[in-house]
C-alpha atoms as a PDB file:
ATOM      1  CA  UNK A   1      13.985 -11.350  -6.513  1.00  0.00           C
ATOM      2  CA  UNK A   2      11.510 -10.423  -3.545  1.00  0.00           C
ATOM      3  CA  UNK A   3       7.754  -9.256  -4.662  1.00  0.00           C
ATOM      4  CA  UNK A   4       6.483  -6.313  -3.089  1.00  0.00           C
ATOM      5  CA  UNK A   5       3.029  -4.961  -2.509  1.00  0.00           C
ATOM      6  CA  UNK A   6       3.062  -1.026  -1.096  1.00  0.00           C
ATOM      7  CA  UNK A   7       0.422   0.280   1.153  1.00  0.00           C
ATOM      8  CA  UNK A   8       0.260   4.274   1.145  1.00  0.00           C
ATOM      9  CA  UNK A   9      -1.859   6.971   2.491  1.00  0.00           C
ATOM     10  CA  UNK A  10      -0.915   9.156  -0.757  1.00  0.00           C
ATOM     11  CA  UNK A  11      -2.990  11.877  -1.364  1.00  0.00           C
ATOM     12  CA  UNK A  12      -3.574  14.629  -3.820  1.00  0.00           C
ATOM     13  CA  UNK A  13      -3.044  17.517  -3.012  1.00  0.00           C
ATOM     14  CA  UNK A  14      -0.295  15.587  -0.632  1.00  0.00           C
ATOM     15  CA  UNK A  15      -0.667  15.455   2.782  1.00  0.00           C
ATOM     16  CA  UNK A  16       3.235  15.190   3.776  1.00  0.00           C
ATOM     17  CA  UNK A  17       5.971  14.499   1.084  1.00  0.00           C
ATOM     18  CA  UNK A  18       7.546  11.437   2.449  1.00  0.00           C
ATOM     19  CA  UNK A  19       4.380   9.344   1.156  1.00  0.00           C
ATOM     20  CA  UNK A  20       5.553  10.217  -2.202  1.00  0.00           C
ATOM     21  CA  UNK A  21       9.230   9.687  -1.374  1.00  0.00           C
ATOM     22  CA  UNK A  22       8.242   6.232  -0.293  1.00  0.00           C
ATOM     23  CA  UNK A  23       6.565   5.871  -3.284  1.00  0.00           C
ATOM     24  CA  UNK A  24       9.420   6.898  -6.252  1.00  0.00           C
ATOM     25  CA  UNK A  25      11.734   4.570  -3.389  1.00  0.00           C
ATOM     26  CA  UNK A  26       9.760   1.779  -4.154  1.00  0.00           C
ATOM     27  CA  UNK A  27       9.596   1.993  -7.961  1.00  0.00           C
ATOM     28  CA  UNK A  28      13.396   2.843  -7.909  1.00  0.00           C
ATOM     29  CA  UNK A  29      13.941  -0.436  -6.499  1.00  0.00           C
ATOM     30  CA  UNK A  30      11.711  -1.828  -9.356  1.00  0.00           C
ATOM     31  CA  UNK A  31      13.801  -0.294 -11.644  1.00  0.00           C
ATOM     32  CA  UNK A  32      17.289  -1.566 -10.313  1.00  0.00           C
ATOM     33  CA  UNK A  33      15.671  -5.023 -10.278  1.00  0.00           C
ATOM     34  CA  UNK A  34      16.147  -5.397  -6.541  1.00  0.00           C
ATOM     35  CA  UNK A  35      12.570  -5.946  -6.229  1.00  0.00           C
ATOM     36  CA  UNK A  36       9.520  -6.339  -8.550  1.00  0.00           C
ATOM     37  CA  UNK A  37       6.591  -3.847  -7.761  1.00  0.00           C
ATOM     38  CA  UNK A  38       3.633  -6.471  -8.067  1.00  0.00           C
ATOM     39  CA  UNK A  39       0.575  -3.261  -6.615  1.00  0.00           C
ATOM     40  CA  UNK A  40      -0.233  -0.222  -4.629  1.00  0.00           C
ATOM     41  CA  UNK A  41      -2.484   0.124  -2.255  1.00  0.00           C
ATOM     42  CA  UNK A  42      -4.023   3.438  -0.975  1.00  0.00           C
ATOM     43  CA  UNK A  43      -6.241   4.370   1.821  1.00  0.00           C
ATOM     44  CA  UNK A  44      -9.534   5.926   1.131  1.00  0.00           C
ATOM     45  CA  UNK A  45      -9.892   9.310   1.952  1.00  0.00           C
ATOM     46  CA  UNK A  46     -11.570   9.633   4.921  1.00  0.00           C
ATOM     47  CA  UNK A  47     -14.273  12.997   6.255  1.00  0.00           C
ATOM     48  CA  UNK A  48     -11.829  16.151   6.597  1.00  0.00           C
ATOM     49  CA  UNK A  49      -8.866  14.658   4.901  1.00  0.00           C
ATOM     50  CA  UNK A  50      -6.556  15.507   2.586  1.00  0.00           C
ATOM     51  CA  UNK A  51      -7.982  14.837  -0.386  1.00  0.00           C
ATOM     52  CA  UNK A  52      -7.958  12.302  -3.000  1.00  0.00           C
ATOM     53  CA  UNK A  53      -5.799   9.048  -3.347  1.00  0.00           C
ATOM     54  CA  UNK A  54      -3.441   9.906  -5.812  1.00  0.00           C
ATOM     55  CA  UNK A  55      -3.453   7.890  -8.589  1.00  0.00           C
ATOM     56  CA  UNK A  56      -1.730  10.434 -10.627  1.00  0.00           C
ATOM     57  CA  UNK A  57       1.636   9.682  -8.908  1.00  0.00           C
ATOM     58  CA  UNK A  58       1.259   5.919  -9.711  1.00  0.00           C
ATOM     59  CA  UNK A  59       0.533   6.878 -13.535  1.00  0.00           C
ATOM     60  CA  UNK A  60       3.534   8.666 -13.618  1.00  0.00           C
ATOM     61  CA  UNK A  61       5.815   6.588 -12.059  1.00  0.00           C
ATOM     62  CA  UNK A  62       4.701   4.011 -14.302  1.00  0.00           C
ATOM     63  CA  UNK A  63       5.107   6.116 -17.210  1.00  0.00           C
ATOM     64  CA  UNK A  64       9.130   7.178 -15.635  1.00  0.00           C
ATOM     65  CA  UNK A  65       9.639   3.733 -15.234  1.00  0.00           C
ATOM     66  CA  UNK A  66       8.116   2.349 -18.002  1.00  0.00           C
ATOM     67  CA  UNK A  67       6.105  -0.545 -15.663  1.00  0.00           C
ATOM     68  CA  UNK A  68       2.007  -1.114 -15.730  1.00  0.00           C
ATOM     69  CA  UNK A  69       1.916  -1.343 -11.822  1.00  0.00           C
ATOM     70  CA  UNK A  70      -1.746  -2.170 -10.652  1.00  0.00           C
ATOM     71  CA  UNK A  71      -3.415   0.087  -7.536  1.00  0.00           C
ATOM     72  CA  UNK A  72      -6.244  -0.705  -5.416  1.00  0.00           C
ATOM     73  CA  UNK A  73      -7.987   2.172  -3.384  1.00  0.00           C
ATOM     74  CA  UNK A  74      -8.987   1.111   0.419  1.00  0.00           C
ATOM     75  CA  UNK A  75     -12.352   0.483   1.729  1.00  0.00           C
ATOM     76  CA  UNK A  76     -14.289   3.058   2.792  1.00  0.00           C
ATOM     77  CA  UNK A  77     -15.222   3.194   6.948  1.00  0.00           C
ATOM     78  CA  UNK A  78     -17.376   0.602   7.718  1.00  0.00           C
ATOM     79  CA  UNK A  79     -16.727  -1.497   4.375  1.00  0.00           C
ATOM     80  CA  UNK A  80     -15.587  -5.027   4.595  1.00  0.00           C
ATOM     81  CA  UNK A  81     -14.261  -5.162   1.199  1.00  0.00           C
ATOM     82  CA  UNK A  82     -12.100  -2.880  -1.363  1.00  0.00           C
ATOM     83  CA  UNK A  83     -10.244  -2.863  -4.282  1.00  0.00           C
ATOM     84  CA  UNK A  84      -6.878  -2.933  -2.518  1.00  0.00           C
ATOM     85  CA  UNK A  85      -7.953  -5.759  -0.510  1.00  0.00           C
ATOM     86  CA  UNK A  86      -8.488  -7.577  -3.722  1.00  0.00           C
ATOM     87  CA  UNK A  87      -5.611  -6.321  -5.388  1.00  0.00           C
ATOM     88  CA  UNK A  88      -3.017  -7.946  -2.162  1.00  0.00           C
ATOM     89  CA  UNK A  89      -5.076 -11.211  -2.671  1.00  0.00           C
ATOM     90  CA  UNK A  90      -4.908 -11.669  -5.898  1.00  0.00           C
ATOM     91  CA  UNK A  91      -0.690 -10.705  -6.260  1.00  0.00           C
ATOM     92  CA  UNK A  92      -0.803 -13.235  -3.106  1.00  0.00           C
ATOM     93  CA  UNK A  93      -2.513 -15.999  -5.129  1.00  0.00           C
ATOM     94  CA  UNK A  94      -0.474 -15.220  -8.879  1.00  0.00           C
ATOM     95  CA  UNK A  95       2.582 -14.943  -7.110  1.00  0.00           C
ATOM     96  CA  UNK A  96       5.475 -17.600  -7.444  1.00  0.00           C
ATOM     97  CA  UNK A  97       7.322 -16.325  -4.882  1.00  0.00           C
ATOM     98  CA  UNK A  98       6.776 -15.337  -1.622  1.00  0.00           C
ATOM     99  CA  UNK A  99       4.936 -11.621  -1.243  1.00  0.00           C
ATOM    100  CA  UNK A 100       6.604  -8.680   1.370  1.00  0.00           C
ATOM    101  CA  UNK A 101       3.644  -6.381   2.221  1.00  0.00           C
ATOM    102  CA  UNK A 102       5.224  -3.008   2.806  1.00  0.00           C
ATOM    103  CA  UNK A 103       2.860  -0.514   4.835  1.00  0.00           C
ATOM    104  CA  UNK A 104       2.743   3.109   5.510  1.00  0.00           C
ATOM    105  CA  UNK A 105      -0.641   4.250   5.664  1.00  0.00           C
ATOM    106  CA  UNK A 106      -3.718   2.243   7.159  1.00  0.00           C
ATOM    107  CA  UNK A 107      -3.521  -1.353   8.027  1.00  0.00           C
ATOM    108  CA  UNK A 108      -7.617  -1.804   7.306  1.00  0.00           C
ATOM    109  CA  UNK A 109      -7.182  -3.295   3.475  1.00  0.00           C
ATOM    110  CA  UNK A 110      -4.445  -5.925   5.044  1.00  0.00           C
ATOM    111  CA  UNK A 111      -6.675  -6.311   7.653  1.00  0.00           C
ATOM    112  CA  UNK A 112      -9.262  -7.167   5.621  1.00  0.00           C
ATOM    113  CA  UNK A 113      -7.821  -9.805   2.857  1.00  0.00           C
ATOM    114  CA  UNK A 114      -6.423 -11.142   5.638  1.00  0.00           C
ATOM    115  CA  UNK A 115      -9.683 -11.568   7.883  1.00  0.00           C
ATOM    116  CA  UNK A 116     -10.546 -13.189   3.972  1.00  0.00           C
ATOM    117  CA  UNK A 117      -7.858 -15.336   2.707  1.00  0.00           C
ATOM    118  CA  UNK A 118      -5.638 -16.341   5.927  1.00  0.00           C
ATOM    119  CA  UNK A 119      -4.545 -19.354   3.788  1.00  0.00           C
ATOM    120  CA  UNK A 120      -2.947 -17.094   1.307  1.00  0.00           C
ATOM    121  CA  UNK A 121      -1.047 -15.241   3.893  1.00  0.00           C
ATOM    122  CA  UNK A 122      -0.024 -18.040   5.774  1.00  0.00           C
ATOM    123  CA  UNK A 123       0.937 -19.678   2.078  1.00  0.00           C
ATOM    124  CA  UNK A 124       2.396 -16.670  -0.083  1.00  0.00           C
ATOM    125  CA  UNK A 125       3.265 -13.947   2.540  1.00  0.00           C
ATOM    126  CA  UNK A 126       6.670 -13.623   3.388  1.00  0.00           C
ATOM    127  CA  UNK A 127       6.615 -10.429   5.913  1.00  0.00           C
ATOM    128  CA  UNK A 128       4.210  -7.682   6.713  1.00  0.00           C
ATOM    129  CA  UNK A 129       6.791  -4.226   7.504  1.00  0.00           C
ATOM    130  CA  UNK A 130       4.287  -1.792   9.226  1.00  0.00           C
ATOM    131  CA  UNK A 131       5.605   1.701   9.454  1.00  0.00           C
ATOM    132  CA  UNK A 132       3.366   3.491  11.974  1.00  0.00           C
ATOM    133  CA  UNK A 133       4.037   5.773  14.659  1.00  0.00           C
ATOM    134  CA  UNK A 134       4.897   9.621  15.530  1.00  0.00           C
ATOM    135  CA  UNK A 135       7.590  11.620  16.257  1.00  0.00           C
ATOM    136  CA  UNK A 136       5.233  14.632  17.855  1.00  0.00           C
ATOM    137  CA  UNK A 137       3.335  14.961  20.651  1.00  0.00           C
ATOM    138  CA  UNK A 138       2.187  11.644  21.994  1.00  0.00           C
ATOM    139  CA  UNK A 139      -1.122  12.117  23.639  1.00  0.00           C
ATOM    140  CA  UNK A 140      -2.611  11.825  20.390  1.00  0.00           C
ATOM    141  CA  UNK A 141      -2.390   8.432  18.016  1.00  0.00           C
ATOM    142  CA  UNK A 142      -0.745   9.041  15.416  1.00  0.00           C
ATOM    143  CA  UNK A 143      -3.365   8.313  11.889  1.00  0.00           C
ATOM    144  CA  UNK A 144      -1.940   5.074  10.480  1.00  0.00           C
ATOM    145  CA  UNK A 145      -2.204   3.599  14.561  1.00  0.00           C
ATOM    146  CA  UNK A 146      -5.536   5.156  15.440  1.00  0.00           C
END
């Protein structure tokens, strides 16, 4: 059985529906015991965004799926610490196995328990699978690279 952390920029009121696809992907996995759902992590909203991290998704795929999956929300700009940060370290130290960090949203709260704990990474971390990118207009980075 492979651990899984999930990164997210999940937002309420949502921001594009394949965050929350993502999301009920994951916990189905959970649920088939193909995987076991160890956290979420969500990026912090950030000036003239969406709105707020959506904790009300994770609450109710927990309650569908009848797990108690932790979440973390992302440092702020300029922070060099967060919740989610400490939520990836800490399923990186408990964990018996080896960890897959699945990302779509920001990289920053990897970023930074890595920059923290490279010996738990190097340790527990099995793979890092960064989604990132655009399928639009190019001259522009897309959120999750910029």
């Amino acid at each position: 059985m492979v651990s899984v952390v999930h990164q997210a920029d999940l937002y309420r009121p949502h921001q594009d529906p394949d965050d929350h696809w993502d999301l009920a992907c994951q916990y189905a996995l959970a649920k088939l015991a193909r995987q076991t759902l160890q956290g979420i992590m969500m990026d912090f909203p950030y000036a003239g965004g969406p709105g707020d991290p959506d904790i009300c998704a994770i609450a109710q795929m927990n309650t569908i799926c009848g797990f108690n999956v932790p979440y973390g929300i992302g440092a702020k700009a300029g922070e060099n610490a967060s919740a989610a940060a400490n939520l990836l370290l800490s399923v990186l130290e408990n964990s018996s196995e080896p960890v897959v960090v699945h990302l779509a949203g920001s990289c920053v709260d990897v970023a930074l328990a890595l920059q923290a704990r490279p010996d738990l990474f190097e340790r527990h971390c099995a793979a890092l699978y960064l989604h990132a990118g655009a399928a639009q207009d190019d001259r522009q980075l897309e959120y999750n690279v910029a």
